[in-house]
N, C-alpha and C. Protein backbone atom coordinates (compact mmCIF):
# COMPACT_ATOMS: atom_id res chain seq x y z
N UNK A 1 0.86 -1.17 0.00
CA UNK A 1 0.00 0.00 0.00
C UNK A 1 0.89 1.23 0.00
N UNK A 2 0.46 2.41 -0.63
CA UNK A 2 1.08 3.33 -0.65
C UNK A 2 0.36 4.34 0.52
N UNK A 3 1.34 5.46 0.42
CA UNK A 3 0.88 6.43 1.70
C UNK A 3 -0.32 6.98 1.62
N UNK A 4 -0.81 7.37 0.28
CA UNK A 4 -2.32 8.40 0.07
C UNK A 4 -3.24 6.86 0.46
N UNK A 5 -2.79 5.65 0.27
CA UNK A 5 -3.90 4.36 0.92
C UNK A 5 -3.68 4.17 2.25
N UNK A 6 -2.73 4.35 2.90
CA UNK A 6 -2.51 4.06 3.76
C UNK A 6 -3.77 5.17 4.69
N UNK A 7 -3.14 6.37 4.36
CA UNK A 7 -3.96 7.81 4.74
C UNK A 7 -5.54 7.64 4.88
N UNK A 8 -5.95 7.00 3.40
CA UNK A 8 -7.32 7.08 3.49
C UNK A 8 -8.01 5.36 4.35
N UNK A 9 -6.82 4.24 4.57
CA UNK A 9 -7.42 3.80 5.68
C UNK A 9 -7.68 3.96 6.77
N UNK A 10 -6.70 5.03 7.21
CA UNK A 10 -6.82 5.15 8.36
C UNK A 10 -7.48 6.34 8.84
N UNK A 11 -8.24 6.82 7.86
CA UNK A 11 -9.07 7.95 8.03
C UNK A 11 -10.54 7.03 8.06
N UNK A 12 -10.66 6.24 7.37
CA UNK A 12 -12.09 5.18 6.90
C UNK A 12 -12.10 4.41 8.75
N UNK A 13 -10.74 4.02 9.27
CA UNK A 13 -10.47 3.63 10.35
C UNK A 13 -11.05 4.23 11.50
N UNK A 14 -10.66 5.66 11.92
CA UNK A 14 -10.98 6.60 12.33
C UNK A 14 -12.26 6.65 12.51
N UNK A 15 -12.79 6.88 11.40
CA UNK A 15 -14.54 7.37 11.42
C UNK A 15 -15.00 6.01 11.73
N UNK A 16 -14.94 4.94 11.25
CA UNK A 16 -15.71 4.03 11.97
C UNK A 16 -15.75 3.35 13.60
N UNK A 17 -14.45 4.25 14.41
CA UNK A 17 -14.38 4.06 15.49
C UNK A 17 -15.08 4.59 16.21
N UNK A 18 -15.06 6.12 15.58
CA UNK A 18 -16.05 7.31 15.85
C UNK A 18 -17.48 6.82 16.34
N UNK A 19 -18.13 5.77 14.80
CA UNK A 19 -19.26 5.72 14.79
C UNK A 19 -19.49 4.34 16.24
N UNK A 20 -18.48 3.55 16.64
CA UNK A 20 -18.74 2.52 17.69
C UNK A 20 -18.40 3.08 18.96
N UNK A 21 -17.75 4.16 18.81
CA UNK A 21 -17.62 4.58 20.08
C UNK A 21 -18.94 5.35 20.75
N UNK A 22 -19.75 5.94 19.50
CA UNK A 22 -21.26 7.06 19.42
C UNK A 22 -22.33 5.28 19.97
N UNK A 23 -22.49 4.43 19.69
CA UNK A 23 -22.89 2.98 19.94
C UNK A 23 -22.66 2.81 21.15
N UNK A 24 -21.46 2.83 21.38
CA UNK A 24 -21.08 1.79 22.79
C UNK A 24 -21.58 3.12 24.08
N UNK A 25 -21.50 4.62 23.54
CA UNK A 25 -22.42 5.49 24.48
C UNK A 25 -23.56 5.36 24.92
N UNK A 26 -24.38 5.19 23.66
CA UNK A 26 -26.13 4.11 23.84
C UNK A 26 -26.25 3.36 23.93
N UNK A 27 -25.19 2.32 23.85
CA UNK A 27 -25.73 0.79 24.96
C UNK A 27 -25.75 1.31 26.36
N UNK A 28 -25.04 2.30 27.00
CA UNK A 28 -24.94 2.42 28.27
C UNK A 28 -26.61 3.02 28.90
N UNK A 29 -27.58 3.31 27.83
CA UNK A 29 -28.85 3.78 28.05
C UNK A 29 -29.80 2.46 27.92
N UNK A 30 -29.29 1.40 27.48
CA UNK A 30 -30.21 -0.15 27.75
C UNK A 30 -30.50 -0.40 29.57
N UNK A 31 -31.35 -0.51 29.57
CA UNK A 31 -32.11 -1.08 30.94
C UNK A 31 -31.55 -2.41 31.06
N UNK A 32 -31.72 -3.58 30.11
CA UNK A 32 -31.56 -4.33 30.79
C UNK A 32 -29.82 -4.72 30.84
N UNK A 33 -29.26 -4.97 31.79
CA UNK A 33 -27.65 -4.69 32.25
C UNK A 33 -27.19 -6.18 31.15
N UNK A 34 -28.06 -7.46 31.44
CA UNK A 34 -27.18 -8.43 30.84
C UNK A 34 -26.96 -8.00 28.99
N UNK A 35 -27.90 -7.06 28.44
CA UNK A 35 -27.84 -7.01 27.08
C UNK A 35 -27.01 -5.86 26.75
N UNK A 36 -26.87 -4.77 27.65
CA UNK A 36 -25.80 -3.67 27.59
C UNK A 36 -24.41 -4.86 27.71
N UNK A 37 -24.00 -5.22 27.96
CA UNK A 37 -23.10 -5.85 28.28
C UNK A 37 -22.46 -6.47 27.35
N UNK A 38 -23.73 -7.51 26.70
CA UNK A 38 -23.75 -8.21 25.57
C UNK A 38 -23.04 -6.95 24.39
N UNK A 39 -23.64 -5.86 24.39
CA UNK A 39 -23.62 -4.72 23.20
C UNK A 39 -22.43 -4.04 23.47
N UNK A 40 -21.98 -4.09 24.44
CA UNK A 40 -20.85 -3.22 24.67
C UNK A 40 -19.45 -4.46 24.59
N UNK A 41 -19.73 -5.86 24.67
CA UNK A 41 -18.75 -6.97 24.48
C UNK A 41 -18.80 -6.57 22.98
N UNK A 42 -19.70 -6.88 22.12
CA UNK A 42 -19.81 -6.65 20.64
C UNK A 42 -19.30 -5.54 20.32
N UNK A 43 -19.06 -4.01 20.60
CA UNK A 43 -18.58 -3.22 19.93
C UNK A 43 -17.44 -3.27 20.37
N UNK A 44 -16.94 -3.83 21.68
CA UNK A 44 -15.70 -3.65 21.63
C UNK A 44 -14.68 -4.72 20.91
N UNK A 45 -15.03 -5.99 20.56
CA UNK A 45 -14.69 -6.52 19.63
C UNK A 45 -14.32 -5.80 17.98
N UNK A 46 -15.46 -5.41 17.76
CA UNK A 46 -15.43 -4.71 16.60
C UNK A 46 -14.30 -3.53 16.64
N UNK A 47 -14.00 -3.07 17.93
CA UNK A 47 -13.35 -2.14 17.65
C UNK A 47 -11.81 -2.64 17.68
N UNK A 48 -11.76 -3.77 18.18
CA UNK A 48 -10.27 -4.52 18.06
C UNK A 48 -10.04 -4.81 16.86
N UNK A 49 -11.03 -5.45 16.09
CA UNK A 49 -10.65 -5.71 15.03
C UNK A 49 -10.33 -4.71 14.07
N UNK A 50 -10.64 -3.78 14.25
CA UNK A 50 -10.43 -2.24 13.50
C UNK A 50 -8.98 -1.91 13.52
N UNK A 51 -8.35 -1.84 14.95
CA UNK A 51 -7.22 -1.90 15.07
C UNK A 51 -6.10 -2.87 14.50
N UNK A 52 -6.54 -3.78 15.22
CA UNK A 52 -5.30 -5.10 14.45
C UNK A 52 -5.13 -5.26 12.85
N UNK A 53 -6.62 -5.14 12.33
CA UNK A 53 -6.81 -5.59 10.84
C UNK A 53 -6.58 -4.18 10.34
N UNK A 54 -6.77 -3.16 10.65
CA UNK A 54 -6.86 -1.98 9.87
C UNK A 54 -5.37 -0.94 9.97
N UNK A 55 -5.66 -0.88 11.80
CA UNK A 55 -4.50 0.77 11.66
C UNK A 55 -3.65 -0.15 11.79
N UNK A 56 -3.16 -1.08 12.95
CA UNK A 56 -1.95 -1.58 13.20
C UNK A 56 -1.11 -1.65 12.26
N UNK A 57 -1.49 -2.26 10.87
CA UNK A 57 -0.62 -2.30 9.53
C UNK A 57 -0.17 -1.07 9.02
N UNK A 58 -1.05 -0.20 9.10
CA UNK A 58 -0.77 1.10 8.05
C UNK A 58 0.18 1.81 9.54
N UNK A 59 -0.01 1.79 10.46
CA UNK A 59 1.43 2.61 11.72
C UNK A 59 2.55 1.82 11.55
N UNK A 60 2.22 0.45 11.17
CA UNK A 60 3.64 -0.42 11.14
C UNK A 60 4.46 0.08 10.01
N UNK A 61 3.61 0.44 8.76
CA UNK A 61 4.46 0.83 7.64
C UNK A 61 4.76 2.64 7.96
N UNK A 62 3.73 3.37 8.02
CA UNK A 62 3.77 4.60 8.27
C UNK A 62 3.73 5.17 9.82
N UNK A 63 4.63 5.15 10.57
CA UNK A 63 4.44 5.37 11.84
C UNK A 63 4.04 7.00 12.19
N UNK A 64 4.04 7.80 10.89
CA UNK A 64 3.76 8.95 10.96
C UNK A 64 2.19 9.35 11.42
N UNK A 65 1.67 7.84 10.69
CA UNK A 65 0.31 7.87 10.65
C UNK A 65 -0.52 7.91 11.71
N UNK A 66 -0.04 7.70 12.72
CA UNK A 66 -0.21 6.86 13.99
C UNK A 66 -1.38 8.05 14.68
N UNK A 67 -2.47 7.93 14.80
CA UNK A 67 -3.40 8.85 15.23
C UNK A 67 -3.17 9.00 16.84
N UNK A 68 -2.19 8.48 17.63
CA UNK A 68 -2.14 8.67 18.79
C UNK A 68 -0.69 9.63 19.23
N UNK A 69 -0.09 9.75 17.84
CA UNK A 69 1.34 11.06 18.16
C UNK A 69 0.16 12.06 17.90
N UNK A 70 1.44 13.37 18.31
CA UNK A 70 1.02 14.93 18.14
C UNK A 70 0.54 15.19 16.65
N UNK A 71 -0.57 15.69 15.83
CA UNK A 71 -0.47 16.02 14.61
C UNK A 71 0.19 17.43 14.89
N UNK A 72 1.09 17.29 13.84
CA UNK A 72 1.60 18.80 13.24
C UNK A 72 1.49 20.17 12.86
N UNK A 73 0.19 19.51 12.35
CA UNK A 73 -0.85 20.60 11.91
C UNK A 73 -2.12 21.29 12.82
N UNK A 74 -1.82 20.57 14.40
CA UNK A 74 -2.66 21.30 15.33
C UNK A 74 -2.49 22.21 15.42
């Protein structure tokens, strides 16, 4: 993969963490505790797999990429 792919996975990466992290906020509004639980085991899966399968590769090649250093452009 090149860097402008790398970039736009880990931007596609990004936003879909966004959107499980906006999820795993409203499971915490389920009543019943054993199915919050259930929903919040499920997104956080999902969100591992985001990592391992998605950014982990593109920081291994581009460590610039790494959404957890300083951006530059703050």
């Amino acid at each position: 993969m090149d860097r402008d792919e790398a970039q736009e996975r880990m931007q596609v990466a990004q936003e879909i963490n966004f959107l499980l992290n906006n999820a795993a906020e409203l499971a915490n509004s389920i009543a019943d505790e054993d199915l919050q639980k259930q929903m919040k085991w499920a997104l956080g899966q999902a969100m591992g797999k985001i990592y391992l399968d998605l950014m982990r590769p593109v920081v291994k090649q581009f460590p610039e990429l790494d959404p957890d250093l300083p951006n530059e452009n703050s």
